[in-house]
C-alpha atoms as a PDB file:
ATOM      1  CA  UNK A   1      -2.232  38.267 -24.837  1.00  0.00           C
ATOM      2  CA  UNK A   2      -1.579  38.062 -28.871  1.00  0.00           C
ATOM      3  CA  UNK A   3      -4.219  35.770 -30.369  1.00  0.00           C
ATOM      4  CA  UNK A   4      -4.052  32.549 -31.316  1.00  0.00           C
ATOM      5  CA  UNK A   5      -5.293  32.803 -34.729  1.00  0.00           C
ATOM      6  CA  UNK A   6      -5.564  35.717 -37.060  1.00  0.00           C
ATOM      7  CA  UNK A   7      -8.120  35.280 -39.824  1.00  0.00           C
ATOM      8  CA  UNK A   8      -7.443  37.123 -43.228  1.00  0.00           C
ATOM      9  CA  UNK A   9     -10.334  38.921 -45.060  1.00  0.00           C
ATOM     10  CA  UNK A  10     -10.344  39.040 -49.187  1.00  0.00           C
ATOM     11  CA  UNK A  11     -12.066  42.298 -49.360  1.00  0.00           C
ATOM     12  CA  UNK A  12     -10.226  45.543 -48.501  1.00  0.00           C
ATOM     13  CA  UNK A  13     -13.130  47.297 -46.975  1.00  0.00           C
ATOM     14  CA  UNK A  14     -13.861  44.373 -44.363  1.00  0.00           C
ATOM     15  CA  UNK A  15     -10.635  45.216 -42.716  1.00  0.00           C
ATOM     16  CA  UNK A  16     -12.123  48.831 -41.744  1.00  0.00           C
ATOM     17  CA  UNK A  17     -13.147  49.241 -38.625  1.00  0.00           C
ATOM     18  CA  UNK A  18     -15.559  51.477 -38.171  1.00  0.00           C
ATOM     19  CA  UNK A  19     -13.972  54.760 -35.861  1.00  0.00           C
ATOM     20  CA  UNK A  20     -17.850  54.499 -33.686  1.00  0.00           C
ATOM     21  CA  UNK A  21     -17.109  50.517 -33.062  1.00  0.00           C
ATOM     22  CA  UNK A  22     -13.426  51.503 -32.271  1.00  0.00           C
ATOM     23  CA  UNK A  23     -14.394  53.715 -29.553  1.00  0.00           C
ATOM     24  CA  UNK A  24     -17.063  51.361 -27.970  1.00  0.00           C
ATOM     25  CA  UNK A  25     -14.721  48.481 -28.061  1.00  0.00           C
ATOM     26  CA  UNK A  26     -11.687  50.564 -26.038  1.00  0.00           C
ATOM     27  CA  UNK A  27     -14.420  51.931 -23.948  1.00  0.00           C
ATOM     28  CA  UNK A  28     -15.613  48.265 -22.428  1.00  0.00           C
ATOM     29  CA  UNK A  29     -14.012  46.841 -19.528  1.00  0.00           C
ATOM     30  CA  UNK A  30     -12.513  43.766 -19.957  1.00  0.00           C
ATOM     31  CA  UNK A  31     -14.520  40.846 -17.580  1.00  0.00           C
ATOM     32  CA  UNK A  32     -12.871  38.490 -15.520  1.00  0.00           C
ATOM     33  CA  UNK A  33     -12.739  34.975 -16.378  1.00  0.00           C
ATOM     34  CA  UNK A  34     -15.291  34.345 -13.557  1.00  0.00           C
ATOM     35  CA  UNK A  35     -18.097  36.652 -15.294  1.00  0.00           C
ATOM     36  CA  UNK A  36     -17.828  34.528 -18.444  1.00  0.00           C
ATOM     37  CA  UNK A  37     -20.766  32.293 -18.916  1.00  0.00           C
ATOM     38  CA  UNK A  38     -20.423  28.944 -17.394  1.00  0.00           C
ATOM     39  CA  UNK A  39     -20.023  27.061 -21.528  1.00  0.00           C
ATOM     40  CA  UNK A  40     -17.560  29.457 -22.225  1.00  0.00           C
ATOM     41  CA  UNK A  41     -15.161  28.625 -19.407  1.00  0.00           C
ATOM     42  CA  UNK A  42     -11.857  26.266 -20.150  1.00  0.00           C
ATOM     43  CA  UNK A  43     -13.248  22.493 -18.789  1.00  0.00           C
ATOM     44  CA  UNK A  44     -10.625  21.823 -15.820  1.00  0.00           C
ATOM     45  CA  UNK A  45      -7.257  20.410 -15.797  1.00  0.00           C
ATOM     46  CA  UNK A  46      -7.300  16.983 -14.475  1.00  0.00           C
ATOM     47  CA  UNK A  47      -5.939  16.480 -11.381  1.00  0.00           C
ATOM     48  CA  UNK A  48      -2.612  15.013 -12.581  1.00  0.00           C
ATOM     49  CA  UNK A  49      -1.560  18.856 -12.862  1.00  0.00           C
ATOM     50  CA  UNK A  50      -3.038  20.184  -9.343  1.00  0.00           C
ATOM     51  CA  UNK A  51      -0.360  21.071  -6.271  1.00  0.00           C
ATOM     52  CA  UNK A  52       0.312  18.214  -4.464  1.00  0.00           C
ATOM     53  CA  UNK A  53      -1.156  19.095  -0.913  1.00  0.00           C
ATOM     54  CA  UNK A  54       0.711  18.457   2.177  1.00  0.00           C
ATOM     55  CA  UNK A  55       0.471  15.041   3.285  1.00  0.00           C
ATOM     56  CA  UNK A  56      -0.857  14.641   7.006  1.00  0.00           C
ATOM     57  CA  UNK A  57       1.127  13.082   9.647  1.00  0.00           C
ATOM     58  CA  UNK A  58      -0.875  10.844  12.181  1.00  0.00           C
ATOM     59  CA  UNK A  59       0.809  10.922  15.932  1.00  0.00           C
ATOM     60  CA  UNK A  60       1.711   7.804  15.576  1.00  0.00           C
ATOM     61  CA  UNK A  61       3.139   7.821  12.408  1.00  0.00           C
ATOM     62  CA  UNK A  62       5.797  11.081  13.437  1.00  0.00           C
ATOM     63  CA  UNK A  63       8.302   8.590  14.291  1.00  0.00           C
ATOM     64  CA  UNK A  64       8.472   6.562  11.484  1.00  0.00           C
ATOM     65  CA  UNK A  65      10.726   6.663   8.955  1.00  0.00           C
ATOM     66  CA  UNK A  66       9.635   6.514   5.119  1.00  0.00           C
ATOM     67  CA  UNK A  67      11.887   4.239   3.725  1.00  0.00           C
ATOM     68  CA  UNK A  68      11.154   5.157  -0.265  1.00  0.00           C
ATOM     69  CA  UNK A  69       9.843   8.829  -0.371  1.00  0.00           C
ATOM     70  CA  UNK A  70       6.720   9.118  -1.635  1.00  0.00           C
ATOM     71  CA  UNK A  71       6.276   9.598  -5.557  1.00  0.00           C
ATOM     72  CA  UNK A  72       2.793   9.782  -7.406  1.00  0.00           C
ATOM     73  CA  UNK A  73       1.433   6.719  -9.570  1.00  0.00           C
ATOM     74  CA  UNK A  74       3.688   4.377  -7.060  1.00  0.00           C
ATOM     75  CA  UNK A  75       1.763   1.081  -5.668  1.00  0.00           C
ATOM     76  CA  UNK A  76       2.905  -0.191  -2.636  1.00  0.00           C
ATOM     77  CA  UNK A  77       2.377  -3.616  -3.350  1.00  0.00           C
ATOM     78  CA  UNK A  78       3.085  -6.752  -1.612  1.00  0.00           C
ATOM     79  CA  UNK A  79       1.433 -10.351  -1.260  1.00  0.00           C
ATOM     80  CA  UNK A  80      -0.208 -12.345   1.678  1.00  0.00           C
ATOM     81  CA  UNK A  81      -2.120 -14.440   3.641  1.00  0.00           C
ATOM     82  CA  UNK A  82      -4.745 -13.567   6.399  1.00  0.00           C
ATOM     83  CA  UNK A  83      -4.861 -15.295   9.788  1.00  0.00           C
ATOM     84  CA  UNK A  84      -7.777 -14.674  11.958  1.00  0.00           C
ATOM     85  CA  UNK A  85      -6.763 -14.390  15.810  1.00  0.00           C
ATOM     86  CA  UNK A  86      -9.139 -11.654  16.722  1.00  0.00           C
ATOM     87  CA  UNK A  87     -10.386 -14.129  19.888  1.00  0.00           C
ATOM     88  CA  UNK A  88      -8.064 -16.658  19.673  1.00  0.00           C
ATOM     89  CA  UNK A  89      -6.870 -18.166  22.609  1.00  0.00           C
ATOM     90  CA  UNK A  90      -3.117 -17.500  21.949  1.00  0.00           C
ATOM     91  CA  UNK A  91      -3.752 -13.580  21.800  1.00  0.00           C
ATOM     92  CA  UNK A  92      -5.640 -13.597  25.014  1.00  0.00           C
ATOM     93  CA  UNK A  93      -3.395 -14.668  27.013  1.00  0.00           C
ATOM     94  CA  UNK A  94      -0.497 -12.713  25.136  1.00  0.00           C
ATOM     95  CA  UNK A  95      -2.301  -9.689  25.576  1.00  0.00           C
ATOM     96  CA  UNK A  96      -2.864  -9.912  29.322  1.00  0.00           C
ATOM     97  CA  UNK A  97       0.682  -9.659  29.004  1.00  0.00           C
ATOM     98  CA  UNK A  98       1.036  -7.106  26.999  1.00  0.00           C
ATOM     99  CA  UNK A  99       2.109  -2.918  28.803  1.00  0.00           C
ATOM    100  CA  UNK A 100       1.753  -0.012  27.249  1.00  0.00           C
ATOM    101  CA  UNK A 101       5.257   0.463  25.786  1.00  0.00           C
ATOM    102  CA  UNK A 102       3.575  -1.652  22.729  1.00  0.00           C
ATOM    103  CA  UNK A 103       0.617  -1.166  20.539  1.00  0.00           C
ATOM    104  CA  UNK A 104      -1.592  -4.339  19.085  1.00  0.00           C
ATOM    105  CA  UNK A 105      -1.352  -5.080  15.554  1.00  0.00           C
ATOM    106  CA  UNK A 106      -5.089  -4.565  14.497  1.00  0.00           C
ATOM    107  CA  UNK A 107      -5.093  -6.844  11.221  1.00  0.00           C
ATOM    108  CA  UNK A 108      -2.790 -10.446  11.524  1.00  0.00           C
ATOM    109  CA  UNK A 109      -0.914 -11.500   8.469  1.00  0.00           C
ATOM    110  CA  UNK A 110       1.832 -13.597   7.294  1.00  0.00           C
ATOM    111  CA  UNK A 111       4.062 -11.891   4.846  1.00  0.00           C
ATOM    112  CA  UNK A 112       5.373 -13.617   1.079  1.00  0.00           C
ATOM    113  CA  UNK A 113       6.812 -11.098   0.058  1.00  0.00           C
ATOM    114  CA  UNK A 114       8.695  -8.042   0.166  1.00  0.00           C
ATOM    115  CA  UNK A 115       6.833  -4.538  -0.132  1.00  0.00           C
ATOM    116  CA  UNK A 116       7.791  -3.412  -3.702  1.00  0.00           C
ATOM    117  CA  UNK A 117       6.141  -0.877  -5.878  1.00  0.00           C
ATOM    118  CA  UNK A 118       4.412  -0.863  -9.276  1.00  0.00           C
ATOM    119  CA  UNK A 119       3.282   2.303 -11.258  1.00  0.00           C
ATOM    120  CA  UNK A 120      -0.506   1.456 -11.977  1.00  0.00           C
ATOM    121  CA  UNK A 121      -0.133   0.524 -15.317  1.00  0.00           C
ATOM    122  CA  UNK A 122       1.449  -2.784 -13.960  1.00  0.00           C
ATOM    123  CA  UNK A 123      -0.756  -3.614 -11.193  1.00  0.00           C
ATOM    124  CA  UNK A 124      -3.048  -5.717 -13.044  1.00  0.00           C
ATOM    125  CA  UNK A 125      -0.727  -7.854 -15.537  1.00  0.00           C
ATOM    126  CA  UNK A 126       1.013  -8.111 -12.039  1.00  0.00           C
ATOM    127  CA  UNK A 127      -2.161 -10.010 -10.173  1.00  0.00           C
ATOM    128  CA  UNK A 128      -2.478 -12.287 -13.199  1.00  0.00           C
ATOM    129  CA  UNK A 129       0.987 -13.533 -13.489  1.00  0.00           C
ATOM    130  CA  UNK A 130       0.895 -13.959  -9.575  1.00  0.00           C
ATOM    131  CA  UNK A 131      -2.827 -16.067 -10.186  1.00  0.00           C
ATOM    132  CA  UNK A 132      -1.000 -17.945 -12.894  1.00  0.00           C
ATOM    133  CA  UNK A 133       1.897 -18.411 -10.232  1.00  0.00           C
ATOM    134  CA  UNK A 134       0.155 -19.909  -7.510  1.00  0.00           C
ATOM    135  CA  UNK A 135      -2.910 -21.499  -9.531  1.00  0.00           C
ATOM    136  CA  UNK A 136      -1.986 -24.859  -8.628  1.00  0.00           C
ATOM    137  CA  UNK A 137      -1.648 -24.506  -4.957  1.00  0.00           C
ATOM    138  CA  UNK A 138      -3.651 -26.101  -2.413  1.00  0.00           C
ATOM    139  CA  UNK A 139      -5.563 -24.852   1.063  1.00  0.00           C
ATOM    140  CA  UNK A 140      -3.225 -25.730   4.110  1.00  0.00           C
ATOM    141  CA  UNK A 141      -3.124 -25.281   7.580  1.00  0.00           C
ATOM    142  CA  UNK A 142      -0.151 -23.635   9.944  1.00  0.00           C
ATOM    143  CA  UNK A 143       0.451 -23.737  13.798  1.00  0.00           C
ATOM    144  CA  UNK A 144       2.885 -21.489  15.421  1.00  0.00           C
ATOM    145  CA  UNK A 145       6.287 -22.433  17.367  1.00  0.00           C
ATOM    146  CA  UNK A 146       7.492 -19.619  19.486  1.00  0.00           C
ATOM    147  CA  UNK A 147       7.406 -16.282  20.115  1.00  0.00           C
ATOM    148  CA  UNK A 148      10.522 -13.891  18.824  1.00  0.00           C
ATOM    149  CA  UNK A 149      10.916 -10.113  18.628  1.00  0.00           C
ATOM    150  CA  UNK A 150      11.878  -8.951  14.740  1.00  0.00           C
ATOM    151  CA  UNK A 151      12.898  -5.351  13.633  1.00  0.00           C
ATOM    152  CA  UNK A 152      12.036  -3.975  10.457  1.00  0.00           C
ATOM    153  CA  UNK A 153      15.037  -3.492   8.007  1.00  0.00           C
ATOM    154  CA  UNK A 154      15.224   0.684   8.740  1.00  0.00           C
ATOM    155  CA  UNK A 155      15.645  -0.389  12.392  1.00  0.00           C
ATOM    156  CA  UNK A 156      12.806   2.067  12.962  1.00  0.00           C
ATOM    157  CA  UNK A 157      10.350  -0.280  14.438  1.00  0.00           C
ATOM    158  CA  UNK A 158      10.145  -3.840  16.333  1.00  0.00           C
ATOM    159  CA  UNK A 159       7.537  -6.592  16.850  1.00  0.00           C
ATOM    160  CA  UNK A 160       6.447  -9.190  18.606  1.00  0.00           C
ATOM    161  CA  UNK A 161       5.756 -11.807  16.747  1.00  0.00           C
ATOM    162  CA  UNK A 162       4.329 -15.833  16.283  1.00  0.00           C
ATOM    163  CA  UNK A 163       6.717 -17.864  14.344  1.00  0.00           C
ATOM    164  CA  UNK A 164       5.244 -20.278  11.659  1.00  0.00           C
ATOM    165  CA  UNK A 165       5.949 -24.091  12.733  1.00  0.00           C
ATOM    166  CA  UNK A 166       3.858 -26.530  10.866  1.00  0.00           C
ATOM    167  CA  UNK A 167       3.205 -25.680   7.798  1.00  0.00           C
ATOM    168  CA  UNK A 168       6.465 -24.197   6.906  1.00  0.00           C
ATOM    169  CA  UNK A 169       6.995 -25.741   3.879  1.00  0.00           C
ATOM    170  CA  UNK A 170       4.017 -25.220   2.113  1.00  0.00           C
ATOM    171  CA  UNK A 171       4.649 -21.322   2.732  1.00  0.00           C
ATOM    172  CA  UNK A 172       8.370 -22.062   0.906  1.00  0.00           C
ATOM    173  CA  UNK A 173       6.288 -22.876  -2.138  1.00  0.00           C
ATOM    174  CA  UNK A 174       4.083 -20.204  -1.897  1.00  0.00           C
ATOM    175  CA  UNK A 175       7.118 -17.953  -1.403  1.00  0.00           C
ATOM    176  CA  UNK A 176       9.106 -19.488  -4.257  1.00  0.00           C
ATOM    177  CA  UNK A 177       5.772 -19.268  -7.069  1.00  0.00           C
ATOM    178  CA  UNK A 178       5.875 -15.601  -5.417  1.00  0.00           C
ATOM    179  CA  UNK A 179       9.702 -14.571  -6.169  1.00  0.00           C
ATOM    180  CA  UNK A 180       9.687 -15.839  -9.729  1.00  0.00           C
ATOM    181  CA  UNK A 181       7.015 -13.601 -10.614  1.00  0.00           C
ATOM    182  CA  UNK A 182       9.134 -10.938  -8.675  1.00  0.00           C
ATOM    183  CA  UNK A 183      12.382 -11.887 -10.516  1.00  0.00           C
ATOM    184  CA  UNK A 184      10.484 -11.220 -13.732  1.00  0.00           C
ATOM    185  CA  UNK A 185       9.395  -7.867 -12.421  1.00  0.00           C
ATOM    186  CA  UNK A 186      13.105  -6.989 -11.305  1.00  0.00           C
ATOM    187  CA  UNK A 187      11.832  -6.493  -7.468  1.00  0.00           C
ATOM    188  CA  UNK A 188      13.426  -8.144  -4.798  1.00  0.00           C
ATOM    189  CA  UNK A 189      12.183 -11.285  -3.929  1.00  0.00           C
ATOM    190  CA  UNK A 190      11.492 -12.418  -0.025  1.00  0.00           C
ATOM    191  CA  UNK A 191      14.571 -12.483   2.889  1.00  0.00           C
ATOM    192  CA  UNK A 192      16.865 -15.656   2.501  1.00  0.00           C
ATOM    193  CA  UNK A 193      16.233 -17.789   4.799  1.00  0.00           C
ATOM    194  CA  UNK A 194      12.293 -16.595   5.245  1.00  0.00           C
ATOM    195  CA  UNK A 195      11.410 -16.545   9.121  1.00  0.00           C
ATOM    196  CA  UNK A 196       7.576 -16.913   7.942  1.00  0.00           C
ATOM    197  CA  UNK A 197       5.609 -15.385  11.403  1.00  0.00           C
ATOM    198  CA  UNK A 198       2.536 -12.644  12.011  1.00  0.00           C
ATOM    199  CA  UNK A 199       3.419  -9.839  14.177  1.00  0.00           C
ATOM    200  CA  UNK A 200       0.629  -9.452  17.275  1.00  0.00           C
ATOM    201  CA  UNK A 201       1.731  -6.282  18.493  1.00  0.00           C
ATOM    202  CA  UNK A 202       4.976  -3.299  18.111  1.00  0.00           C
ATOM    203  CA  UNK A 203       6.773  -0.756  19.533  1.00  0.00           C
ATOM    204  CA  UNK A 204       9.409   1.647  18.484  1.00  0.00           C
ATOM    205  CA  UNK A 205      11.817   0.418  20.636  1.00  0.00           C
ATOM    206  CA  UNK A 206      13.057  -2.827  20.009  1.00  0.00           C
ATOM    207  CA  UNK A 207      14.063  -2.642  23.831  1.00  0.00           C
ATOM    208  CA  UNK A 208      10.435  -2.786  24.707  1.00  0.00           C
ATOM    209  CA  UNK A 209       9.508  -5.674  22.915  1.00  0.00           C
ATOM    210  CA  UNK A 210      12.118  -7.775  24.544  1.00  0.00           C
ATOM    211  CA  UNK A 211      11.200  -6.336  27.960  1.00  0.00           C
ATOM    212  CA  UNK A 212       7.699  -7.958  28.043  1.00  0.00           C
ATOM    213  CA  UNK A 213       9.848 -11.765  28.134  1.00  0.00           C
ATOM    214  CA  UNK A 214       6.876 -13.448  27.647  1.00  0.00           C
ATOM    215  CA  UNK A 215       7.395 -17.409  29.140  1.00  0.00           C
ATOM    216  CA  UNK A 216       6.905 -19.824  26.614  1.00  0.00           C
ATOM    217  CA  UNK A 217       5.120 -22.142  28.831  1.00  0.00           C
ATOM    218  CA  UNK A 218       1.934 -19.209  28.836  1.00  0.00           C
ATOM    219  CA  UNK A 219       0.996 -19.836  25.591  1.00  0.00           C
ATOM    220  CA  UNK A 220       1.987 -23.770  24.827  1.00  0.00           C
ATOM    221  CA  UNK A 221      -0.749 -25.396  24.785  1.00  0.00           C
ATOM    222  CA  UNK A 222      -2.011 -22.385  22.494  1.00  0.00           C
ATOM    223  CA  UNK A 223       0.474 -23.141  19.969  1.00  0.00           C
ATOM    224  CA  UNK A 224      -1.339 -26.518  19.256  1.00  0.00           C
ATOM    225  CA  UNK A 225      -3.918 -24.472  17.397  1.00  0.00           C
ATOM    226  CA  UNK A 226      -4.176 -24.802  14.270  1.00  0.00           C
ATOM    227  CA  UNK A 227      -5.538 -22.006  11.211  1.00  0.00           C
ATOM    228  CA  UNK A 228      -6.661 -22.622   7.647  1.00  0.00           C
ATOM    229  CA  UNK A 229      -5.094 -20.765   4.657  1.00  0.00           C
ATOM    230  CA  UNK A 230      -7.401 -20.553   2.015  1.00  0.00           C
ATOM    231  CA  UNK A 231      -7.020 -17.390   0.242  1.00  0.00           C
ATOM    232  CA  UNK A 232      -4.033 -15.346  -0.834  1.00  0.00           C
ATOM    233  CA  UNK A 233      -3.977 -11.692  -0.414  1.00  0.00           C
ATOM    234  CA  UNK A 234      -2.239  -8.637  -3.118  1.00  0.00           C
ATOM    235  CA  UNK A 235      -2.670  -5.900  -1.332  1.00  0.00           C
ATOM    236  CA  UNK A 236      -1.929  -2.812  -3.733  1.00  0.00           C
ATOM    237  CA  UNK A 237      -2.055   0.900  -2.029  1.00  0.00           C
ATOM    238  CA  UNK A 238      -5.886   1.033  -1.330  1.00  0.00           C
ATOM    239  CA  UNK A 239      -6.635  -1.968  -3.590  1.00  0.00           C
ATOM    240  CA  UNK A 240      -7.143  -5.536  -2.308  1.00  0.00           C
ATOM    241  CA  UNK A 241      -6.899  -8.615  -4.540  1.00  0.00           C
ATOM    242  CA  UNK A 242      -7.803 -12.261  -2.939  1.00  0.00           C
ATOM    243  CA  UNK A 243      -6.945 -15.516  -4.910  1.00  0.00           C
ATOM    244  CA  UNK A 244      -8.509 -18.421  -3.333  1.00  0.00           C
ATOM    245  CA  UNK A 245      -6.013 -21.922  -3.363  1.00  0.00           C
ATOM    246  CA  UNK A 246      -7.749 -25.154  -4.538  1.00  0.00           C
END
């Protein structure tokens, strides 16, 4: 490899090489790069240029489909709230009805928006517009109507799910702050009309979920229940931002 530099010399007789240095010099063996001291080694490329490794499937994950193919500094990013029904009443009695042709949802959630994605860059002029979006907003409470079966947009996947019944409207707001900020982001804003609900449990096949035909009457007098929204959740690929309503 040709040098980088070549450095010039003013005095003739500097640019002799001796013919005893000559032969020394074509007599060493080149080292490796790994016998170079440890100061003298390049530092190392940051990781923005490595290989991308293979990304690992889980099991349960080999049927899904990936609706937006995965691309590097890309946020999956969408906004929430958090309802607690780890050992609620409601999901008692739904699970004892519950077969193996589905799988529990392990976190509950109502959705306010659409999953969209940010480079990183964005994510945090993102969470302060949203703040500023929903800053006057205050702590409510929902109950849930009925149970329906919903299927993802890809048609890859089907829930069951607990539709929102009071407290409807005060999710509408919340949605609405939400979709402005979206709007101004040019990312689609929530479905049209919203069917606000957390999903309890899935299933690949939508036929599944609709097989279980769970009565009504087993969970009515759950649906009287009522839960407290008090925080709002951004959830951005690993990151978690909470925003707590007046």
């Amino acid at each position: 490899m040709k040098s980088l530099v070549q450095y010039e010399s003013s005095d003739d007789e500097e640019e002799q090489v001796e013919n005893t240095e000559l032969i020394q010099k074509k007599s060493l063996k080149r080292k490796s790069s790994t016998d170079l001291p440890e100061k003298n080694k390049m530092p190392r490329l940051p990781s923005f240029f490595d290989a991308q490794r293979p990304v690992v499937v889980k099991e349960q994950e080999q049927n899904r489909i990936r609706k937006v193919p995965h691309k590097v500094d890309s946020w999956a990013t969408f906004v929430y709230f958090k309802v607690d029904l780890t050992n609620s009443n409601i999901m008692k009695k739904i699970g004892h009805c519950l077969d193996n042709s589905v799988e529990l949802i392990e976190e509950f959630h109502i959705s306010l928006s659409r999953p969209v994605y940010f480079r990183k860059f964005q994510l945090e002029s993102f969470v302060n517009d949203i703040k500023n979006a929903v800053r006057q907003i205050e702590s409510f409470t929902i109950a849930f109507a009925q149970l329906a079966c919903l299927t993802n947009d890809e048609q890859t996947r089907s829930f069951l799910t607990l539709e929102i019944g009071s407290g409807y409207n005060e999710l509408v707001q919340c949605m609405k702050c939400i979709d402005k900020v979206m709007t101004q982001y040019r990312k689609p804003v929530f479905y049209d009309p919203p069917r606000f609900h957390t999903s309890v449990a899935w299933s690949l096949s939508e036929k599944d979920v609709q097989a279980l035909n769970i009565p009504s009457s087993v969970i009515q007098d759950e649906l009287k229940e009522v839960y407290s929204l008090t925080k709002m959740y951004i959830k951005m690929g690993n990151k978690i931002e909470t925003i707590d309503l007046l």
